[in-house]
N, C-alpha and C. Protein backbone atom coordinates (compact mmCIF):
# COMPACT_ATOMS: atom_id res chain seq x y z
N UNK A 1 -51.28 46.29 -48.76
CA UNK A 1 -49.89 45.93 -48.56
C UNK A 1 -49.04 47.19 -48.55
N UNK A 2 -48.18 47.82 -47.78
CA UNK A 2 -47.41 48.45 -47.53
C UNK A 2 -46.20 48.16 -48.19
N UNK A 3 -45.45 49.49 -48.79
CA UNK A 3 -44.12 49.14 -49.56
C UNK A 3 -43.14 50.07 -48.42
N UNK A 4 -41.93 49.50 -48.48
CA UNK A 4 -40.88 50.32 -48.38
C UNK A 4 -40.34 50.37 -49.08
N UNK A 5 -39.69 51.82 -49.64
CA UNK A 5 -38.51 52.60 -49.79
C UNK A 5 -37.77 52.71 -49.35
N UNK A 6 -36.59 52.30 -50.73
CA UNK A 6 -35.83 52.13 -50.58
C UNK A 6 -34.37 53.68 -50.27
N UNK A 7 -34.08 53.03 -48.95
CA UNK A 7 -33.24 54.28 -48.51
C UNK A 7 -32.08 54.63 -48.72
N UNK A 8 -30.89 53.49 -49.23
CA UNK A 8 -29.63 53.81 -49.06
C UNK A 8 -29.39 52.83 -50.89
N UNK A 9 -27.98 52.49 -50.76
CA UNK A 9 -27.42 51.90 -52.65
C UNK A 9 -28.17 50.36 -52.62
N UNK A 10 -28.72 50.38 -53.62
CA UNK A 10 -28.94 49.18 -53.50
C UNK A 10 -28.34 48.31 -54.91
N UNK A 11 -27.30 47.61 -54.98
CA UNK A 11 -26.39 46.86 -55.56
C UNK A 11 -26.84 46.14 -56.93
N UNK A 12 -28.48 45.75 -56.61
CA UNK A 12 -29.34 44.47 -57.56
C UNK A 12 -29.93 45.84 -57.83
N UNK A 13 -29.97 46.95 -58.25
CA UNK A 13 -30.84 48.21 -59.24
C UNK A 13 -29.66 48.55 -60.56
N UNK A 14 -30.30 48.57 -61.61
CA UNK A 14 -28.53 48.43 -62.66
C UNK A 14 -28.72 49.98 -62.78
N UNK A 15 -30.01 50.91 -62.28
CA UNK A 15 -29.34 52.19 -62.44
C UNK A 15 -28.41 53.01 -61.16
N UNK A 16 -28.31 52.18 -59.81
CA UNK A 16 -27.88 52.49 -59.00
C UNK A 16 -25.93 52.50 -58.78
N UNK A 17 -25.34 53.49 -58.60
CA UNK A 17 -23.84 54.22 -58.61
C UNK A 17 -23.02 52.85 -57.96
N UNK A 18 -23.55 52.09 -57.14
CA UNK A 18 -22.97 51.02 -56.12
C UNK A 18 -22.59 50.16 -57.36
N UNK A 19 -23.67 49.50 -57.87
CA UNK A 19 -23.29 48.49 -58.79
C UNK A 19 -22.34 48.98 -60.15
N UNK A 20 -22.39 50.06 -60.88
CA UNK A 20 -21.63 50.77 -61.54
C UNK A 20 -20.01 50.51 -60.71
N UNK A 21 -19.91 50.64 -59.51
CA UNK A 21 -18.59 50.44 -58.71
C UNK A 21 -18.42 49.16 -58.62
N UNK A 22 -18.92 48.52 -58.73
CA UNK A 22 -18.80 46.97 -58.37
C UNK A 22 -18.21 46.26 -59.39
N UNK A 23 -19.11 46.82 -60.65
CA UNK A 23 -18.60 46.34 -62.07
C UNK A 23 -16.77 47.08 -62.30
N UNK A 24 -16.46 48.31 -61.98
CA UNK A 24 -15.45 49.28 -61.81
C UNK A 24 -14.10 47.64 -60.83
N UNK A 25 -14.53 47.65 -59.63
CA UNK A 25 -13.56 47.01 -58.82
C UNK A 25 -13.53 44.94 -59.20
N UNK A 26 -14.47 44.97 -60.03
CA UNK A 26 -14.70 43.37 -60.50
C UNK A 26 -13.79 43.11 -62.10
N UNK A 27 -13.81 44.27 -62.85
CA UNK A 27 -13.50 44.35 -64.34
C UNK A 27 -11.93 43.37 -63.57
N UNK A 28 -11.70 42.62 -65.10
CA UNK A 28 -10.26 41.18 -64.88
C UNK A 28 -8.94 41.86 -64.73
N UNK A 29 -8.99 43.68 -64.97
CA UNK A 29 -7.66 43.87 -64.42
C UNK A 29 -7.49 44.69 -63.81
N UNK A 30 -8.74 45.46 -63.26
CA UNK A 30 -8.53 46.04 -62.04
C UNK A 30 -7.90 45.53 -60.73
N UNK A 31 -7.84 44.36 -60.12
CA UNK A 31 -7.24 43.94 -59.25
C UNK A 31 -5.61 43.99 -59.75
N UNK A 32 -5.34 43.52 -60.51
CA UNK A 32 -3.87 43.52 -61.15
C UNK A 32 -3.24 44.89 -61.14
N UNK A 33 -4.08 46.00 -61.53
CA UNK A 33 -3.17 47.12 -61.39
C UNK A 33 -3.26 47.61 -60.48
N UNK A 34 -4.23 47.77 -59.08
CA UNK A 34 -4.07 47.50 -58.03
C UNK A 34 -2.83 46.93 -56.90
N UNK A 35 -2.81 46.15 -57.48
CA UNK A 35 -1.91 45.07 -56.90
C UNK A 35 -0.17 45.73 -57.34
N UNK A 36 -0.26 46.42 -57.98
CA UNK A 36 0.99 46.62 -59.17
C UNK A 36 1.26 47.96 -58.32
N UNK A 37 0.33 49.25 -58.22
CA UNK A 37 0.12 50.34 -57.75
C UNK A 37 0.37 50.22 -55.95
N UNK A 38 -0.08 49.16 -55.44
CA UNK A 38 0.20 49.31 -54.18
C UNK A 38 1.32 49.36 -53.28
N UNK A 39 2.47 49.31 -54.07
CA UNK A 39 3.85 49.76 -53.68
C UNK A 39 4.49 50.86 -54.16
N UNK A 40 3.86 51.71 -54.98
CA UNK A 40 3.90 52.82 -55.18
C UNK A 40 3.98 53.00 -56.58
N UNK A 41 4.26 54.53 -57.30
CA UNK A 41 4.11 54.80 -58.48
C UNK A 41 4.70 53.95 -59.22
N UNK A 42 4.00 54.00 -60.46
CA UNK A 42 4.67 52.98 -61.76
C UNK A 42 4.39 53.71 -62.94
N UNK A 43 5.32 53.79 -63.86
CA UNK A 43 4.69 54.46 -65.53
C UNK A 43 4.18 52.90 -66.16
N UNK A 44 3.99 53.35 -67.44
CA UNK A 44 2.85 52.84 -67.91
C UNK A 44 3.61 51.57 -68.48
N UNK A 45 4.12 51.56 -69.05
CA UNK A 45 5.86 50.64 -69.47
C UNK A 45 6.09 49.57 -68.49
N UNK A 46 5.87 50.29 -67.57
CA UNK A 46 6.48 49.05 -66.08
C UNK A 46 5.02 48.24 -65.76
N UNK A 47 4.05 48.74 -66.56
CA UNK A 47 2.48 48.12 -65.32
C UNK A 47 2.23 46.96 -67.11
N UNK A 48 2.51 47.49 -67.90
CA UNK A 48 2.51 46.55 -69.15
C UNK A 48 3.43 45.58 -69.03
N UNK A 49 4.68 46.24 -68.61
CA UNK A 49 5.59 44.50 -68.57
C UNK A 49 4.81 43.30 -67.51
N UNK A 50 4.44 44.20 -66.56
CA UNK A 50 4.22 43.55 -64.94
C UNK A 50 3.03 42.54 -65.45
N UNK A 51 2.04 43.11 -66.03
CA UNK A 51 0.85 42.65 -66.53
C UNK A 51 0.67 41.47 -67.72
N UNK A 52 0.85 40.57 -67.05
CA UNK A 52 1.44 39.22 -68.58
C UNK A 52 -0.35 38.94 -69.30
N UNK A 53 -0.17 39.39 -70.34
CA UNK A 53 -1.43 39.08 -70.98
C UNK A 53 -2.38 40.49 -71.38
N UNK A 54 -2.08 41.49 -70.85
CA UNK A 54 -2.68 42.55 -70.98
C UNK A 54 -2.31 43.51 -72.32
N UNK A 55 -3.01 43.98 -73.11
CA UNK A 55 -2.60 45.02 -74.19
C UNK A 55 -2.54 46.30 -74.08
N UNK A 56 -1.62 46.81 -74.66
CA UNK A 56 -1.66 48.52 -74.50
C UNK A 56 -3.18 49.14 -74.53
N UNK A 57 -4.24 48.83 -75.19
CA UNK A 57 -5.41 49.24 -75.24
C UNK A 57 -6.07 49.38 -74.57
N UNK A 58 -5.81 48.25 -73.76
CA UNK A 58 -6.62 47.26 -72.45
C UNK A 58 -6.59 47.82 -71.31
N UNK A 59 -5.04 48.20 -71.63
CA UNK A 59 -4.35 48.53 -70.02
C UNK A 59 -4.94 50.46 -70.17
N UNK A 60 -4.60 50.73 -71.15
CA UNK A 60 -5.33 52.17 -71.32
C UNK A 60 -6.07 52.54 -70.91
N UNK A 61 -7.04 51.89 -71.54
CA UNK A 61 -8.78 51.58 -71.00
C UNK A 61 -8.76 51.48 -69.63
N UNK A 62 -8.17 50.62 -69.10
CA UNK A 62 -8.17 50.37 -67.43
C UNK A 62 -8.10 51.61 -66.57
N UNK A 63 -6.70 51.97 -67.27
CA UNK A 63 -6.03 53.19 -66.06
C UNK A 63 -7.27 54.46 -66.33
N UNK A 64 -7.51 54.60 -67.42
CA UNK A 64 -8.80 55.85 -68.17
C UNK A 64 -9.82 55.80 -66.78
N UNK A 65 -10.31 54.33 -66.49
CA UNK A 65 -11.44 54.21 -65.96
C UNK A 65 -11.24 54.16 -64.51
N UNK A 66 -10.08 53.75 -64.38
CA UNK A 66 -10.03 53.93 -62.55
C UNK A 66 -9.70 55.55 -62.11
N UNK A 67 -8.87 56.11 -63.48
CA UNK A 67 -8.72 57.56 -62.98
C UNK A 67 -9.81 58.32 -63.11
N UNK A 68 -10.08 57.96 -63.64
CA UNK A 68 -12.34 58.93 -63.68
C UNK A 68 -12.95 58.59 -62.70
N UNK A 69 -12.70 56.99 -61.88
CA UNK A 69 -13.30 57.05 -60.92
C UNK A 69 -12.67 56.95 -59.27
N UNK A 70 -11.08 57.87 -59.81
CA UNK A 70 -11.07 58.61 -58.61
C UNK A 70 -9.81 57.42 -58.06
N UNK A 71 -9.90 56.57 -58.62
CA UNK A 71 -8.99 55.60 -58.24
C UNK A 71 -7.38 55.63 -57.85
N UNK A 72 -7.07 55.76 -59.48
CA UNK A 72 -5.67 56.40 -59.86
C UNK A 72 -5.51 57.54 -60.01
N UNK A 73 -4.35 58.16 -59.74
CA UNK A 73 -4.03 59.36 -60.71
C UNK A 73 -2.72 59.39 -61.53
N UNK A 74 -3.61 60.04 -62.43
CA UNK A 74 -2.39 60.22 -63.88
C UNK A 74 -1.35 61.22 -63.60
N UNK A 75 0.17 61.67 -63.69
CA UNK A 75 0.92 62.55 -63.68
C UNK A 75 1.81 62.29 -64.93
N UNK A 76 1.59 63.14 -66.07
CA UNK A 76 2.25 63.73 -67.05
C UNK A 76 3.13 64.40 -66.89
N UNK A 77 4.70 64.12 -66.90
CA UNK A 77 5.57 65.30 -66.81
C UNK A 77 6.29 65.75 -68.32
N UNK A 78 6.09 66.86 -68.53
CA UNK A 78 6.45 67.80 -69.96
C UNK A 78 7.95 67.75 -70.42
N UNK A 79 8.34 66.69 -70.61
CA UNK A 79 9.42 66.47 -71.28
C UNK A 79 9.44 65.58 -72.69
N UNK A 80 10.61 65.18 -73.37
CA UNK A 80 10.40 64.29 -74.44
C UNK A 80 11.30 63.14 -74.30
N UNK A 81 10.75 62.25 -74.61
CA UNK A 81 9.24 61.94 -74.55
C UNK A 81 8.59 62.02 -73.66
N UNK A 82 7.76 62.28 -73.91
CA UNK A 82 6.63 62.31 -72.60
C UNK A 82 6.70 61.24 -71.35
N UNK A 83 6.37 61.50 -70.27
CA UNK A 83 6.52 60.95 -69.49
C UNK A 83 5.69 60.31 -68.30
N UNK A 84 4.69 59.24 -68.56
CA UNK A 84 3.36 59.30 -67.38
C UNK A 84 3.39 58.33 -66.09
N UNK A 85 3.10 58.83 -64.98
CA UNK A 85 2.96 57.70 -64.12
C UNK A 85 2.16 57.79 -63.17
N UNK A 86 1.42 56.89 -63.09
CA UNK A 86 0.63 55.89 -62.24
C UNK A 86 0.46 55.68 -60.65
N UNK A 87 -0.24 56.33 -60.16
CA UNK A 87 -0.45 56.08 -58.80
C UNK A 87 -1.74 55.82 -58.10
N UNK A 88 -1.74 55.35 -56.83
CA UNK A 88 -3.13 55.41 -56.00
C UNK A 88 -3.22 56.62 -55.65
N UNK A 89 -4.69 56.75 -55.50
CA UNK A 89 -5.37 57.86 -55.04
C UNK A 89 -5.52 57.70 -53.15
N UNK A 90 -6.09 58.49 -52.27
CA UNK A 90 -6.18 57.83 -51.16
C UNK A 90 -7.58 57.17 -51.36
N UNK A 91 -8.11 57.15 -52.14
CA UNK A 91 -9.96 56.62 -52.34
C UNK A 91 -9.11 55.17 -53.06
N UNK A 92 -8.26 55.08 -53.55
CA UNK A 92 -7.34 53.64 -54.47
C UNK A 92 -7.00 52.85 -53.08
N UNK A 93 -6.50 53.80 -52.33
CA UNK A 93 -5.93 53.01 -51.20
C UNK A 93 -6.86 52.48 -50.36
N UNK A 94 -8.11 52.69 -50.12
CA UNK A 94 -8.96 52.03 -49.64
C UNK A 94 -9.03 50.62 -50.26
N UNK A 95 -8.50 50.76 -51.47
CA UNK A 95 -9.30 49.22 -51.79
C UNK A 95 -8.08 47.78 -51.60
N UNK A 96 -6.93 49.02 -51.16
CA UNK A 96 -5.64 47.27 -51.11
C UNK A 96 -6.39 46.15 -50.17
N UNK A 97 -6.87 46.90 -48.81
CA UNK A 97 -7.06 45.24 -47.66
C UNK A 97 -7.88 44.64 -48.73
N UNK A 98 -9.19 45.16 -49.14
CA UNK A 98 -10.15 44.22 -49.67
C UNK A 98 -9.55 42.87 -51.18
N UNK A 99 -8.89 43.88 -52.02
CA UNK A 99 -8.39 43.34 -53.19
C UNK A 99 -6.98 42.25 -52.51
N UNK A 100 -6.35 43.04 -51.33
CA UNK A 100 -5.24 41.34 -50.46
C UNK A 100 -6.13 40.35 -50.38
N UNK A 101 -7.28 40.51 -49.51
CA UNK A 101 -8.30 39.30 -49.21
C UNK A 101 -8.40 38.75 -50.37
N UNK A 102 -8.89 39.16 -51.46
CA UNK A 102 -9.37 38.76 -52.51
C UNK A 102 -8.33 37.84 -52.98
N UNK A 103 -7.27 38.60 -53.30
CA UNK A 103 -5.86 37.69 -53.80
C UNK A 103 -5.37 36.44 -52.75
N UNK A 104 -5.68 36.45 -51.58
CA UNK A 104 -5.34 35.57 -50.47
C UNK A 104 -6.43 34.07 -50.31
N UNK A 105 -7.81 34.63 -50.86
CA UNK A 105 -8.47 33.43 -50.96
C UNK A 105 -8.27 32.93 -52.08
N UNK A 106 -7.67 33.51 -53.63
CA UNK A 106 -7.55 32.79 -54.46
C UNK A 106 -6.94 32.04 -54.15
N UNK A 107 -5.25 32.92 -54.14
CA UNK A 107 -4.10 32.03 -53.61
C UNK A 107 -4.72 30.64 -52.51
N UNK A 108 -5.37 30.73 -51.72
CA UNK A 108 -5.63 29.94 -50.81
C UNK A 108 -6.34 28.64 -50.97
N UNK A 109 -7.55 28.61 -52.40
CA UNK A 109 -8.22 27.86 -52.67
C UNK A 109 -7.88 27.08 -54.16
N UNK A 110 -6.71 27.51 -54.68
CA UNK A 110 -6.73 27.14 -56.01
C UNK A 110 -6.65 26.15 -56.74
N UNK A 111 -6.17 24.79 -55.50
CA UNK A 111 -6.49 23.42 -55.28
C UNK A 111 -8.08 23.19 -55.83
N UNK A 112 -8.48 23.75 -55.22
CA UNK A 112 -10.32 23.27 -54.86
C UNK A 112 -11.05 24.04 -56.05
N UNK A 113 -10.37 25.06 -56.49
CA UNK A 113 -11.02 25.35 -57.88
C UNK A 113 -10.92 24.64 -58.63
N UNK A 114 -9.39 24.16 -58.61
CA UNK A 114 -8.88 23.48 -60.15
C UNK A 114 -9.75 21.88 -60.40
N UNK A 115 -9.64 21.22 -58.68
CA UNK A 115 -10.83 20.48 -58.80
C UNK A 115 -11.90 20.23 -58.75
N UNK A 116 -12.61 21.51 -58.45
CA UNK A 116 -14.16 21.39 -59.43
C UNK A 116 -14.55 21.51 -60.66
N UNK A 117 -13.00 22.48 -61.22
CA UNK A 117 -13.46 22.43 -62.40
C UNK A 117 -13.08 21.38 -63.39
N UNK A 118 -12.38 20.16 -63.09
CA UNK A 118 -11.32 19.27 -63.48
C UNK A 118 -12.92 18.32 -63.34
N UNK A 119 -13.69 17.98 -62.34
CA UNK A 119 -14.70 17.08 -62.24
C UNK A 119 -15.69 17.70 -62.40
N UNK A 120 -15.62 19.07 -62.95
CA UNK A 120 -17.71 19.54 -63.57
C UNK A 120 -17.27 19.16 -65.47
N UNK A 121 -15.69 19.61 -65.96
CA UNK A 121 -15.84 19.18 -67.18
C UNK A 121 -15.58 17.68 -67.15
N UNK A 122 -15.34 16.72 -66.05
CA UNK A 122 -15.67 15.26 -66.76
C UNK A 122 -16.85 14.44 -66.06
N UNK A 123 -17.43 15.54 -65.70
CA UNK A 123 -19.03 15.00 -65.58
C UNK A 123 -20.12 14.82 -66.07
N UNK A 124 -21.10 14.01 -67.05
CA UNK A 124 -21.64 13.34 -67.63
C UNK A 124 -22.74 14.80 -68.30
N UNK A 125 -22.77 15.39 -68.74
CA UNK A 125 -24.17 16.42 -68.63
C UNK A 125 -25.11 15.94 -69.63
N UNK A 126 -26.35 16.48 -69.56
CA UNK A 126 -27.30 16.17 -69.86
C UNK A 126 -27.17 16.46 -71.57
N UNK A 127 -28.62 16.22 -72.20
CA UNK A 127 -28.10 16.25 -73.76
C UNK A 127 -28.36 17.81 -73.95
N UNK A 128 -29.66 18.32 -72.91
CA UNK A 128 -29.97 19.80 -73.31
C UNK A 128 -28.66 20.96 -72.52
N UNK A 129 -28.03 20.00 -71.64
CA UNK A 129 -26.54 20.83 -71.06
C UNK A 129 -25.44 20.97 -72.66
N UNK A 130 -25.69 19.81 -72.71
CA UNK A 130 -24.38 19.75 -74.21
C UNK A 130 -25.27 20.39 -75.84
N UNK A 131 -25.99 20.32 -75.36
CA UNK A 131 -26.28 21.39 -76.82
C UNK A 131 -26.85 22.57 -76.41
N UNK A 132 -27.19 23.48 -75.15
CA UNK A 132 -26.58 24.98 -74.96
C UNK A 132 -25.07 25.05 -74.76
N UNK A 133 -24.17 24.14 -74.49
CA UNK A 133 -22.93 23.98 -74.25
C UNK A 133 -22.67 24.73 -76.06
N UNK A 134 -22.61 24.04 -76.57
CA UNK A 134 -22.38 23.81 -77.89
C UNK A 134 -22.94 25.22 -78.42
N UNK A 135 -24.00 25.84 -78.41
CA UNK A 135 -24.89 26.97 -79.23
C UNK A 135 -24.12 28.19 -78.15
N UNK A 136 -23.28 28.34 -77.55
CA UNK A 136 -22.89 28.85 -76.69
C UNK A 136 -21.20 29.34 -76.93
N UNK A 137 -20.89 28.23 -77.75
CA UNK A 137 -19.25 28.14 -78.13
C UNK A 137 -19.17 28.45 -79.47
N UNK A 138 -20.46 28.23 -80.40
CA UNK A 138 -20.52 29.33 -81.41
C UNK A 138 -20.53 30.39 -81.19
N UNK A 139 -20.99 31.09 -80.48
CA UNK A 139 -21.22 32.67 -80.53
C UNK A 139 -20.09 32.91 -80.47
C-alpha cells in the first residue's frame, strides 16, 4: 500500500499552525473585536463598553492574542495616563469579508437556531442521554 504525504496545512493535525489559527479566529470574542475594529481605531475603554458581557481580563487576553498573531496592533502613546489603542493590521483586514459572512448567516438564521434548539430541549431523550446530560452539568 502506498502512502501519501502530506504536502500543504492540514487543519485535523493539532500540531499543525492552520488549526492553531482556526482556534485564534473561532475563540467567542474574536469576531466581536473584529467587528468593533473594522471601522477603525478604538482604545480599550471604548471596545469594553462596546463588548456587553466581556471582562477587562478577557478582553486583555483577546487583544494580547490577536496582536501576537499579527492581527491587531497595539499603539501606546506616552502620556498620563497612559493611553492605548486598537487597530487592524492589514493581515486583520483580511478577515472582515469572512467574519461579515459569518455575522450575516447568524443574523440570517436565528429563527431556525432558536428552533432547533427550542425542539432538541423538548424532545424526549433517552435515559443514557439524560444521565450523561446530568454527569455533564456537574462538572
Amino acid at each position: 500500500m502506498e502512502t501519501r504525504q502530506q504536502t500543504g496545512p492540514n487543519v485535523f493535525l493539532a500540531s499543525c499552525l492552520s488549526r492553531q489559527t482556526v482556534a485564534l479566529i473561532s475563540n467567542q470574542w474574536t469576531p466581536l473585536i473584529l467587528y468593533c475594529l473594522e471601522d477603525g481605531t478604538m482604545r480599550f475603554g471604548q471596545l469594553l463598553k462596546k463588548i456587553d458581557g466581556i471582562s477587562r481580563k478577557v478582553l486583555t487576553q483577546a487583544l494580547r492574542d490577536l496582536e501576537r498573531n499579527g492581527l491587531v496592533e497595539r499603539v501606546v502613546y506616552p502620556v498620563v495616563p497612559p493611553v492605548v489603542e486598537y487597530s487592524l493590521t492589514p493581515l486583520g483586514q483580511t478577515l472582515i469579508e469572512p467574519m461579515n459572512a459569518l455575522r450575516r448567516w447568524a443574523y440570517g438564521h436565528l429563527g431556525e437556531v432558536a428552533q432547533a434548539r427550542t425542539a432538541y430541549d423538548h424532545h424526549e431523550h433517552t435515559p443514557i442521554q439524560e444521565e450523561v446530560a446530568a454527569i455533564v452539568q456537574q462538572r
